[in-house]
Protein backbone atom coordinates (compact mmCIF):
# COMPACT_ATOMS: atom_id res chain seq x y z
CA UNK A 1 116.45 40.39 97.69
CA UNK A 2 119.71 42.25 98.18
CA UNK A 3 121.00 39.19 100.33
CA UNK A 4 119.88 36.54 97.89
CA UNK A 5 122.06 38.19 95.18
CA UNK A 6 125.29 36.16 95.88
CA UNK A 7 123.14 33.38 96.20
CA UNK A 8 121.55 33.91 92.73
CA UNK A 9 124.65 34.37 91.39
CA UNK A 10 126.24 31.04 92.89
CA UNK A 11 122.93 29.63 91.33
CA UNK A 12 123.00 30.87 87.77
CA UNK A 13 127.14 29.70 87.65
CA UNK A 14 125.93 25.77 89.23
CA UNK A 15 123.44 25.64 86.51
CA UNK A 16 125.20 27.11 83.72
CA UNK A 17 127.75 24.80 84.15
CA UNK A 18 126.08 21.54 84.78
CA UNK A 19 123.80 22.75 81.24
CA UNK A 20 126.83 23.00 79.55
CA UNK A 21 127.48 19.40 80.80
CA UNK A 22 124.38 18.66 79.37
CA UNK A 23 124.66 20.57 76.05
CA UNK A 24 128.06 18.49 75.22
CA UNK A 25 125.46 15.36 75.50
CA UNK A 26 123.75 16.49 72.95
CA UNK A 27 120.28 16.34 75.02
CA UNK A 28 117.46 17.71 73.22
CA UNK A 29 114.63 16.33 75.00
CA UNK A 30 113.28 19.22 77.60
CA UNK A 31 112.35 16.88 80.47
CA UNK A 32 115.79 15.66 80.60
CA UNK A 33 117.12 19.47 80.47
CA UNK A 34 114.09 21.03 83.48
CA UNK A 35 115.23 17.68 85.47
CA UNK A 36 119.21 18.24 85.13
CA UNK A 37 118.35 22.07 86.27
CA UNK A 38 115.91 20.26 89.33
CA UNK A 39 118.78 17.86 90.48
CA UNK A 40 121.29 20.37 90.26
CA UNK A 41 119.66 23.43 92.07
CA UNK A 42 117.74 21.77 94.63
CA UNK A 43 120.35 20.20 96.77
CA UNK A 44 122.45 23.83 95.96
CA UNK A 45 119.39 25.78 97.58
CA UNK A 46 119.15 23.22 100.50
CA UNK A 47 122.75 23.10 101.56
CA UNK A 48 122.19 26.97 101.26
CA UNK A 49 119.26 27.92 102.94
CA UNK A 50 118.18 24.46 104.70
CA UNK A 51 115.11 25.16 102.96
CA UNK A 52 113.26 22.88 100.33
CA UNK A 53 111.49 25.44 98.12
CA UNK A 54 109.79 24.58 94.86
CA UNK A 55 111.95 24.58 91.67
CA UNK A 56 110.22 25.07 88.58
CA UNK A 57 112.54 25.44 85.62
CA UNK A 58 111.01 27.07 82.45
CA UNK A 59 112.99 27.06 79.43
CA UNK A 60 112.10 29.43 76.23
CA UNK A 61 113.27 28.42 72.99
CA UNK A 62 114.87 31.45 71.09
């Protein structure tokens, strides 16, 4: 896990920004938010790790 932390971090910035992206859109269906964070993070973690793993985005209304 120790490695992975730059990695997380280079994560959490990628999807922050492209849900910003999003938020300026005005998007309020949840699909279309989980499938931004799935077409933004999964080519990010391939290029990365040359791995495919599964990316399941869970979003909690507060």
């Amino acid at each position: 896990m120790r490695e992975s932390e730059d990695l997380i971090n280079e994560a959490q910035k990628l999807v922050s920004t492209h849900l910003n992206k999003v938020m300026d859109r005005k998007t309020t269906q949840w699909s279309e938010i989980k499938n931004e964070i799935t077409d933004t993070i999964a080519p990010f973690l391939y290029e990365k790790t040359k791995r495919r793993p599964m990316v399941l985005p869970i979003i909690m209304e507060v």
